[in-house]
Protein backbone atom coordinates (compact mmCIF):
# COMPACT_ATOMS: atom_id res chain seq x y z
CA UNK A 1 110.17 95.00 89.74
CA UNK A 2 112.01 97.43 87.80
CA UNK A 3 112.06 99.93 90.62
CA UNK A 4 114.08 96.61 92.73
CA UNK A 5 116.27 96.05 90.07
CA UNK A 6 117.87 99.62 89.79
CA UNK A 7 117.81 100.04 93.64
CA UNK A 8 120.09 96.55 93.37
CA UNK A 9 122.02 98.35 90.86
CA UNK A 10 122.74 101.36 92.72
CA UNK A 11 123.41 99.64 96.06
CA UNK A 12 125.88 97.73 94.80
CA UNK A 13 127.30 100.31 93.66
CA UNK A 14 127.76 102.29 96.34
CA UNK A 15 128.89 98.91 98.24
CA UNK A 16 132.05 99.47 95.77
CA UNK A 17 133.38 103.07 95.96
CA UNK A 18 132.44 102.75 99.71
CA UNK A 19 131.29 106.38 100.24
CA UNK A 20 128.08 105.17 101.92
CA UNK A 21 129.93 103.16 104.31
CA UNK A 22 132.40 106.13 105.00
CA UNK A 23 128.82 108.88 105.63
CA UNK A 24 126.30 106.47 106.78
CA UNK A 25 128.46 104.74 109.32
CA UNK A 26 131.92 105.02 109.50
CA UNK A 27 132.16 109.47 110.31
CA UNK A 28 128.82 109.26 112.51
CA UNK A 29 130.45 106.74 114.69
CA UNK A 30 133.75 108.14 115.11
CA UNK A 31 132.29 111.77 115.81
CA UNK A 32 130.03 110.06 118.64
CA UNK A 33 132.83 108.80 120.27
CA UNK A 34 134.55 111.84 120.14
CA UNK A 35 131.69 113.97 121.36
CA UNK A 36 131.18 111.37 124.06
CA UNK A 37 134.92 111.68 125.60
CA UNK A 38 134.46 115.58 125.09
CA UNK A 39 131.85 115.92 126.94
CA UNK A 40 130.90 112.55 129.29
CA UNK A 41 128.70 112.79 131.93
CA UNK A 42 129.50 114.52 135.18
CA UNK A 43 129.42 110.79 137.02
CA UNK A 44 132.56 110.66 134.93
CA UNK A 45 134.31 114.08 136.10
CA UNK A 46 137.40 113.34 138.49
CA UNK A 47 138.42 116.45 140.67
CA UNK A 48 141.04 116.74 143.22
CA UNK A 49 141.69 119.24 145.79
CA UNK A 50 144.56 120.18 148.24
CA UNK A 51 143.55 122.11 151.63
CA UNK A 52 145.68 124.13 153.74
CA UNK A 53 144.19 125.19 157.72
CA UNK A 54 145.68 127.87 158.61
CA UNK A 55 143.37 128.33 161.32
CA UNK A 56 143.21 125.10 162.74
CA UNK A 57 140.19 125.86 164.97
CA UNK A 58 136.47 123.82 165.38
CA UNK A 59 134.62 125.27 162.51
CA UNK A 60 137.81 125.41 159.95
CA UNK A 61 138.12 121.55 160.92
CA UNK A 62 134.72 120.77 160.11
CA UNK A 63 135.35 121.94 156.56
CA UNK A 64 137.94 119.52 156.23
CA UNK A 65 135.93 117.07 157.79
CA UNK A 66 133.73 117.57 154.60
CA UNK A 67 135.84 117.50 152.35
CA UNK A 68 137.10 113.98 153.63
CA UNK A 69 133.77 112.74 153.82
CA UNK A 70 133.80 113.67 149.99
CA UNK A 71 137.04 112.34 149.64
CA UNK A 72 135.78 108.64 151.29
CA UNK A 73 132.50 108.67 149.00
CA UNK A 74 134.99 108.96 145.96
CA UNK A 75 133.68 112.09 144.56
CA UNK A 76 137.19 114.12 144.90
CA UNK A 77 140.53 113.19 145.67
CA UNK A 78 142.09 115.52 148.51
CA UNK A 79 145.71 116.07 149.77
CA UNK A 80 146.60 118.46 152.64
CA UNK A 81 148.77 121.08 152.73
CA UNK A 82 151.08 122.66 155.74
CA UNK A 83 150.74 126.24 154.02
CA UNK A 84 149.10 128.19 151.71
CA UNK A 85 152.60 128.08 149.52
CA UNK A 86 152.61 124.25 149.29
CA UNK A 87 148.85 124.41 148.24
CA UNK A 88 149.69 126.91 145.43
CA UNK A 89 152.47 124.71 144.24
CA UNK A 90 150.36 121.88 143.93
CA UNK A 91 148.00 123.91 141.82
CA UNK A 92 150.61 124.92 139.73
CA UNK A 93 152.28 122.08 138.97
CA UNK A 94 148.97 119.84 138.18
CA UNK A 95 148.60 117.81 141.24
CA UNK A 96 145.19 118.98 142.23
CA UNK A 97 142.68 121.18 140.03
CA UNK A 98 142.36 123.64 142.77
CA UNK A 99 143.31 124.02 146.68
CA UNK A 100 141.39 125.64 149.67
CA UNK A 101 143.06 128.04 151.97
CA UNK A 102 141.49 128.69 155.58
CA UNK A 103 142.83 131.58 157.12
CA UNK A 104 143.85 132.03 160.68
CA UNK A 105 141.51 133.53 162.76
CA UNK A 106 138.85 131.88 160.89
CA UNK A 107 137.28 130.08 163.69
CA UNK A 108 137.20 133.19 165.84
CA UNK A 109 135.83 135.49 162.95
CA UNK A 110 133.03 133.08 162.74
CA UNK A 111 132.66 133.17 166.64
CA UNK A 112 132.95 137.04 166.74
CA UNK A 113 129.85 137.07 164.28
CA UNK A 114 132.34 138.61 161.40
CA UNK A 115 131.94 137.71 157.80
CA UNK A 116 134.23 134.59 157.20
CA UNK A 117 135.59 133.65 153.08
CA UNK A 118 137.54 130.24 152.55
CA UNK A 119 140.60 131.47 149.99
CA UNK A 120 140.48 129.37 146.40
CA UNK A 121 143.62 128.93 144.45
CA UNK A 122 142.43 128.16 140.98
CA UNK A 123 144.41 126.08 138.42
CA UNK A 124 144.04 128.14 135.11
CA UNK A 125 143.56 124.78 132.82
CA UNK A 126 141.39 123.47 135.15
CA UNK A 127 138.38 126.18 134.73
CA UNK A 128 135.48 123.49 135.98
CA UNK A 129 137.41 121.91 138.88
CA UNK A 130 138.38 125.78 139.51
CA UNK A 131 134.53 126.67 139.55
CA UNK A 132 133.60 123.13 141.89
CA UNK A 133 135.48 124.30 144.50
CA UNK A 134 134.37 128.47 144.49
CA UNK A 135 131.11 126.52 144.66
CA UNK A 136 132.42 124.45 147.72
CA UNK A 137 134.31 127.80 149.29
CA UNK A 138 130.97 129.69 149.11
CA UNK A 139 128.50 127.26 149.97
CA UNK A 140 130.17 126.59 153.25
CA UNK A 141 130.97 130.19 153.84
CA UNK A 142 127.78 131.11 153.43
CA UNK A 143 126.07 128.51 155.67
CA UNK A 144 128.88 129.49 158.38
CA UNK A 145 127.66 133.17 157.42
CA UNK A 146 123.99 132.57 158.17
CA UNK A 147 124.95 130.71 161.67
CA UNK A 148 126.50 133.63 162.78
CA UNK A 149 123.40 135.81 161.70
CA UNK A 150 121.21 133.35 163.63
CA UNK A 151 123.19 133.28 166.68
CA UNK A 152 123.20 136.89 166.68
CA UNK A 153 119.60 137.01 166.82
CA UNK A 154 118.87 134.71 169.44
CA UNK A 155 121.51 137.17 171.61
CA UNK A 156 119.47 139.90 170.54
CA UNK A 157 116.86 138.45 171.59
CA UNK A 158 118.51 138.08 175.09
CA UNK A 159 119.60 141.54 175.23
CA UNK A 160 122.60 140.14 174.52
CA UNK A 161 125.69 142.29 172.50
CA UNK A 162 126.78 140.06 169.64
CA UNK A 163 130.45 141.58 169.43
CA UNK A 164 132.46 139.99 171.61
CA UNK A 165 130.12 137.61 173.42
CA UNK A 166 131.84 134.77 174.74
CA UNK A 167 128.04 133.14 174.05
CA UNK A 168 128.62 133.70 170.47
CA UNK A 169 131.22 131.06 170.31
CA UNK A 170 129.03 128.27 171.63
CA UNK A 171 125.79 128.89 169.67
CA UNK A 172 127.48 128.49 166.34
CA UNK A 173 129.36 125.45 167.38
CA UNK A 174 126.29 124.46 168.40
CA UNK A 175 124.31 125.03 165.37
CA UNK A 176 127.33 123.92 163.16
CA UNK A 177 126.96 120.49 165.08
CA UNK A 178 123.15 119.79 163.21
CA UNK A 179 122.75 117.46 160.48
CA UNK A 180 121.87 120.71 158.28
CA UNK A 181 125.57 121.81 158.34
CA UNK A 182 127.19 118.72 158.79
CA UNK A 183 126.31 117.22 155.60
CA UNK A 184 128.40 117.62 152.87
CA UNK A 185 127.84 120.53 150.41
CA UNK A 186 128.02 118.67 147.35
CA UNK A 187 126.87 115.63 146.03
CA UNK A 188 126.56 114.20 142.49
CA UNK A 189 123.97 111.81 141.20
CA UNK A 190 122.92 110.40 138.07
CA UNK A 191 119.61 112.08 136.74
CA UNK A 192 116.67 109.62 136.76
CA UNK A 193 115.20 108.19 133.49
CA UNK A 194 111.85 110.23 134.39
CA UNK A 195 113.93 113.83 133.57
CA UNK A 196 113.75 112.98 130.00
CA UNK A 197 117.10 113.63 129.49
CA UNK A 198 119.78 111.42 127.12
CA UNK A 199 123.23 110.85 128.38
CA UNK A 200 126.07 112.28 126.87
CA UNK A 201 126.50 109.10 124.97
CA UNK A 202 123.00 108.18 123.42
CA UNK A 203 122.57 112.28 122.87
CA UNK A 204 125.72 112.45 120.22
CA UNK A 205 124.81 109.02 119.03
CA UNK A 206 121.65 109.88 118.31
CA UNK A 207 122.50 113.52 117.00
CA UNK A 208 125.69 112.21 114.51
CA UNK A 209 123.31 109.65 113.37
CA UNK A 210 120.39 112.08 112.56
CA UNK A 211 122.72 114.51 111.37
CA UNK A 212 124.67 111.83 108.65
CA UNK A 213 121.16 110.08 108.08
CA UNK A 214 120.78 113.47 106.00
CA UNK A 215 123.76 113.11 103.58
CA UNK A 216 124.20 108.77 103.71
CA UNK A 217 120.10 109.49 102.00
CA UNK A 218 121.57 111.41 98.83
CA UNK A 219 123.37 108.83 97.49
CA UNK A 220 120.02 107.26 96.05
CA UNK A 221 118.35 110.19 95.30
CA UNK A 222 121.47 112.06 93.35
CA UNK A 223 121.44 108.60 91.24
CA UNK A 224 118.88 111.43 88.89
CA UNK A 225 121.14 113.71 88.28
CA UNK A 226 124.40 111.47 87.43
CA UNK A 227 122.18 109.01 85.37
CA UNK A 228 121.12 112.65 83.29
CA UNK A 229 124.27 113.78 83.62
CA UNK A 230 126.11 110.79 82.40
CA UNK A 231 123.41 110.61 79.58
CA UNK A 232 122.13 106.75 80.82
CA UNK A 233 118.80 108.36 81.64
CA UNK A 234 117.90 108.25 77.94
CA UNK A 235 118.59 104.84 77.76
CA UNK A 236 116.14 104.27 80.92
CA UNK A 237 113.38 105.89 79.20
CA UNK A 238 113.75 104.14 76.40
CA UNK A 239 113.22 100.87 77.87
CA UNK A 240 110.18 99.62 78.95
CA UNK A 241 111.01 101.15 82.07
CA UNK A 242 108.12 104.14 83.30
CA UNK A 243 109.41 107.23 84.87
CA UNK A 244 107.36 106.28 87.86
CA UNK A 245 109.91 103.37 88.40
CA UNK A 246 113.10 104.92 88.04
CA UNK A 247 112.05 107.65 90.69
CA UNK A 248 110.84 104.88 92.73
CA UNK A 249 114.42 102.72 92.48
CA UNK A 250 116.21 105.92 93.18
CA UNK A 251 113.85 106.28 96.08
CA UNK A 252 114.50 102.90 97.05
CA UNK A 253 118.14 103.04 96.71
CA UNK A 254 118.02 106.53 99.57
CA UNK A 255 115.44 104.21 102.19
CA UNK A 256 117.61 101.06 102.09
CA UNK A 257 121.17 103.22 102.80
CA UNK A 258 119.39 104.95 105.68
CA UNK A 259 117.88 102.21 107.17
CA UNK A 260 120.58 100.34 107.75
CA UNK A 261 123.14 103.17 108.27
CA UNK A 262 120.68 103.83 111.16
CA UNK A 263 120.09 100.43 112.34
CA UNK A 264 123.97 99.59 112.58
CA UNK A 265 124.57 102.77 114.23
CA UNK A 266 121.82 102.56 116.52
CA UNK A 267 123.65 98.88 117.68
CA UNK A 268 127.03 99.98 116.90
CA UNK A 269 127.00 102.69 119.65
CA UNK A 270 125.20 100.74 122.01
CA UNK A 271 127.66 97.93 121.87
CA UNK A 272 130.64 100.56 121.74
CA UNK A 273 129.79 103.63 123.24
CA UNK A 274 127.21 102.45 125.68
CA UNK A 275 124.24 104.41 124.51
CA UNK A 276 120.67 103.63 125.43
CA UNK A 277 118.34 104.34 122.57
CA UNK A 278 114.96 102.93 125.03
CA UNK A 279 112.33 100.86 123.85
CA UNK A 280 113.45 98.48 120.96
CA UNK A 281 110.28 98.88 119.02
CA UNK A 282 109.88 102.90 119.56
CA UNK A 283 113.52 103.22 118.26
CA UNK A 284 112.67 101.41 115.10
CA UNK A 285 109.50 104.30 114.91
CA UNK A 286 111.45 107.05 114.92
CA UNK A 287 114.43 105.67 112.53
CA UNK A 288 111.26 105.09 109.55
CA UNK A 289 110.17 108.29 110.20
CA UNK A 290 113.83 109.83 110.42
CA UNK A 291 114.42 108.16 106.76
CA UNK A 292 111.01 109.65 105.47
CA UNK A 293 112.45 113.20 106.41
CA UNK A 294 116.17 113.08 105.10
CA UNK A 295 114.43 111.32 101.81
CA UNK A 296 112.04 114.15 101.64
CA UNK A 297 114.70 116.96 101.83
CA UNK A 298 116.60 115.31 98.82
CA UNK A 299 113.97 114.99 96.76
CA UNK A 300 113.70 118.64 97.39
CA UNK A 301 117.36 119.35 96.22
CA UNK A 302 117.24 117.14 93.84
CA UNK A 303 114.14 118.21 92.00
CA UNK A 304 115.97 122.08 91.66
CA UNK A 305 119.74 121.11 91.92
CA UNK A 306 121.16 120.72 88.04
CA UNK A 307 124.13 118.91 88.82
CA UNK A 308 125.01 115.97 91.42
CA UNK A 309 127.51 118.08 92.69
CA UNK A 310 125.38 121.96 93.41
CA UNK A 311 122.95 119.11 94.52
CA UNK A 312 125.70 117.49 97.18
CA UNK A 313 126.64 120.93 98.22
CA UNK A 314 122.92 122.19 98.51
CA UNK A 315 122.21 119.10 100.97
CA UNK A 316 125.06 119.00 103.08
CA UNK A 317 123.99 123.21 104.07
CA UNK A 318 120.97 121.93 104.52
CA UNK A 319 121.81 119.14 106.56
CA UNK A 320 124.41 120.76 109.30
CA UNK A 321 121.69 123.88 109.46
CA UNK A 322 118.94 122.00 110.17
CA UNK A 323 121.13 120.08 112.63
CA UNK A 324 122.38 123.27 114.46
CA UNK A 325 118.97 124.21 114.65
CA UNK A 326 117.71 121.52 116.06
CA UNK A 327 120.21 120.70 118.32
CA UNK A 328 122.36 118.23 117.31
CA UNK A 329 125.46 119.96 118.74
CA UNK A 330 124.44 121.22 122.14
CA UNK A 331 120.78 121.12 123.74
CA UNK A 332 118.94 124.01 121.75
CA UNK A 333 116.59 124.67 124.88
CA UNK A 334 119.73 126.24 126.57
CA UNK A 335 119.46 129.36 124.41
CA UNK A 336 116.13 129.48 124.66
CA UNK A 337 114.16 132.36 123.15
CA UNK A 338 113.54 132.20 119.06
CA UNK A 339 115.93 130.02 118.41
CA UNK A 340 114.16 127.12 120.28
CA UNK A 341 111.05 128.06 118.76
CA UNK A 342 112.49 127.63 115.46
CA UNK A 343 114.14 124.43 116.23
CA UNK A 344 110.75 122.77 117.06
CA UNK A 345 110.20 122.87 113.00
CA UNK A 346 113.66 120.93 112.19
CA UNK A 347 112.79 117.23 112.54
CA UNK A 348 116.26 116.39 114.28
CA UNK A 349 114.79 118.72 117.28
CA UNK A 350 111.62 115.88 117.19
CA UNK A 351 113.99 113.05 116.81
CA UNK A 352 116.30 114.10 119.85
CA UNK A 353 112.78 114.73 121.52
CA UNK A 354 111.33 111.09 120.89
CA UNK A 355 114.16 109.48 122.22
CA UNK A 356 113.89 111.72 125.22
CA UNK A 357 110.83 110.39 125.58
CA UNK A 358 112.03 106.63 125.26
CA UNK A 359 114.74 107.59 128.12
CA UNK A 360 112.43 108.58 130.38
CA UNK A 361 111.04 104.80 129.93
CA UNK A 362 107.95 105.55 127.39
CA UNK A 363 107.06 102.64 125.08
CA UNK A 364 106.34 103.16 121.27
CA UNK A 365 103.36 104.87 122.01
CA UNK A 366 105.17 108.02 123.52
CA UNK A 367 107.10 108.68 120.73
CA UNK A 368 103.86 108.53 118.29
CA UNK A 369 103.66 112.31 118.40
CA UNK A 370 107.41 112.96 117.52
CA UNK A 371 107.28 110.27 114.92
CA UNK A 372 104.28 111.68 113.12
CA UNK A 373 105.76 115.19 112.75
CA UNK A 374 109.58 113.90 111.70
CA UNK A 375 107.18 111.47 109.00
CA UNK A 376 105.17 114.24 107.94
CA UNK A 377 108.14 116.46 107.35
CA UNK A 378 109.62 114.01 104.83
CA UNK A 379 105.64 113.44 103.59
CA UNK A 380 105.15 117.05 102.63
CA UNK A 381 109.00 117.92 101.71
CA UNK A 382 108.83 114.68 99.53
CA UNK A 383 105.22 115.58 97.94
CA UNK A 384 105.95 118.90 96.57
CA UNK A 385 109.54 117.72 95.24
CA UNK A 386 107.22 115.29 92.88
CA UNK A 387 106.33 118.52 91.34
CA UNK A 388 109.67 119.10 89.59
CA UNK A 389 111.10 116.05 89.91
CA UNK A 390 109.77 115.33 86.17
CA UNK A 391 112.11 117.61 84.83
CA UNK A 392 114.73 115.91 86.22
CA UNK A 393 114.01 112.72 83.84
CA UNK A 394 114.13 114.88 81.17
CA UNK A 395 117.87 114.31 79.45
């Protein structure tokens, strides 16, 4: 009862100067939204294009055929261009994010079983629209590339001189004509649940909230130091109150703060943001064991820190390195190497890991393994802070 009465004390405290409300919910929200709009999901990406046929022949019209086709699905938006001057200007002055030039003679290159290149004019602030279309460019040029090669071959074949051949002409256009190259060269979809993979939305909602979970928790926890530093803790020893129970309310204080830091964050960006945590009940798993962790690392700063502030300052280094590390701020596995080695032993790199798990439609039970290691982490963390945490009671 004790340990209730000064968790009720400290809570409402902390309801008053309102710095748990500005680190539990308030800054993890607002930096998921911004990491959303930063970086949204490709579905989201608008491009546009300007092309300019120079050439004007059967092959350099079937890659503006494909580029219409993209155009019609909605996945760019195209303008055409008399000249390769007008489709520079439009790159320069913003219109479109980068413009294709066919050159003349392009259709008879490809029918004279030369090399063939579709010119890209680039817009400098536009680096990934830039990059789509060198992408577009060479994918096309190189499937134009191979028809030639092919067609050469079968004239080989027919003792038949490539250079030149007026049968040249005809077995590209022919080949050109199959579903194979008349498809279009790119196409965006969403990536199924079954990839494991959060979108951009639930993977900074989750990651700001692990990552704050980690300094809303010391607010409880640092309620040892300020009550020795303040010189109340000799009072609360005095009283009828055992040590045991003023750990415990402390302890109390850090669990109730995270819980529902995490549990209005979890709804906040759903409702907001559009983030989808999974499975209800599996969520709720990995937020208890997310608390047990961020409570056992400040029991661990607390029991060696001497003052609530070196304390504050230990945990919030501790916090954003263990979040770098495990991938709060980018997907870890893209460096690969050490580095994700290392980040397997940071329990945000488990917590980002069970809710992969959820997305690709796993109940509570697939996030068991996740759940036990992110538990265990606060379990052992917390255990050998009890310790020293006794000489933190001691005024």
């Amino acid at each position: 009862m004790a340990a209730v009465q000064i968790a009720l004390k400290d809570l409402k405290q902390r309801v008053r100067d309102r710095s748990a409300f500005l680190w539990g919910i308030v800054a993890p929200l607002g930096l998921a939204a911004i990491f959303s709009m930063l970086f949204g999901p490709i579905a989201d990406f608008d491009v546009s294009f300007a092309v300019a046929d120079l050439d004007g022949g059967t092959v350099a019209s079937a890659f503006v055929d494909q580029l219409e086709d993209l155009e019609a699905d909605g996945t760019i938006t195209l303008e055409v261009a008399d000249d390769a001057a007008s489709a520079e200007d439009l790159v320069e002055d913003g219109s479109v994010d980068a413009a294709f030039v066919i050159p003349v003679g392009f259709t008879d290159a490809v029918s004279a079983g030369a090399t063939v290149e579709v010119g890209v004019i680039g817009n400098v602030d536009q680096a990934i629209g830039t990059q789509v279309a060198r992408s577009v460019a060479a994918g096309f040029a190189g499937e134009i590339n191979t028809v030639g090669a092919a067609a050469c071959t079968v004239l080989t074949a027919r003792d038949e001189s490539c250079l030149g051949s007026p049968s040249l002409g005809s077995l590209a256009a022919t080949a050109l004509a199959e579903p194979a190259f008349t498809e279009s060269p790119v196409t965006l979809a969403g990536s199924p649940a079954a990839s494991k993979e959060l979108s951009s939305e639930t993977f900074y909602s989750a990651a700001m909230a692990i990552l704050f979970l980690f300094l809303t928790v010391q607010f409880g926890v640092l309620g040892l130091l300020e009550e020795r530093q303040n010189g109340t803790m000799l009072r609360l020893l005095a009283a009828p109150i055992s040590a045991r129970s003023i750990v415990a309310g402390k302890a109390l204080t850090s669990f109730v703060l995270g819980l529902v830091s995490m549990t209005v964050l979890v709804v906040g960006t759903t409702l907001l943001l559009g983030a989808e945590w999974g499975n209800s009940l599996g969520v709720a798993v990995m937020v208890l064991a997310g608390v047990i962790a961020a409570m056992g690392i400040m029991f661990v700063v607390a029991a060696f820190a001497r003052t609530p502030e070196q304390a504050s300052n230990l945990q919030s280094i501790i916090a954003f390195v263990l979040a770098m590390l495990g991938g709060s701020f980018f997907p870890i596995a893209q460096v690969g190497g050490l580095v994700a080695q290392l980040s397997l032993l940071t329990p945000h790199a488990w917590f980002l890991r069970g809710l992969g798990d959820l997305a690709a439609g796993g109940g509570v039970g697939a996030v068991f393994p996740a759940a036990l290691y992110v538990a265990l982490f606060g379990i052992v963390t917390g255990g050998l802070a009890q310790l020293r945490i006794g000489r933190v009671l001691q005024a």
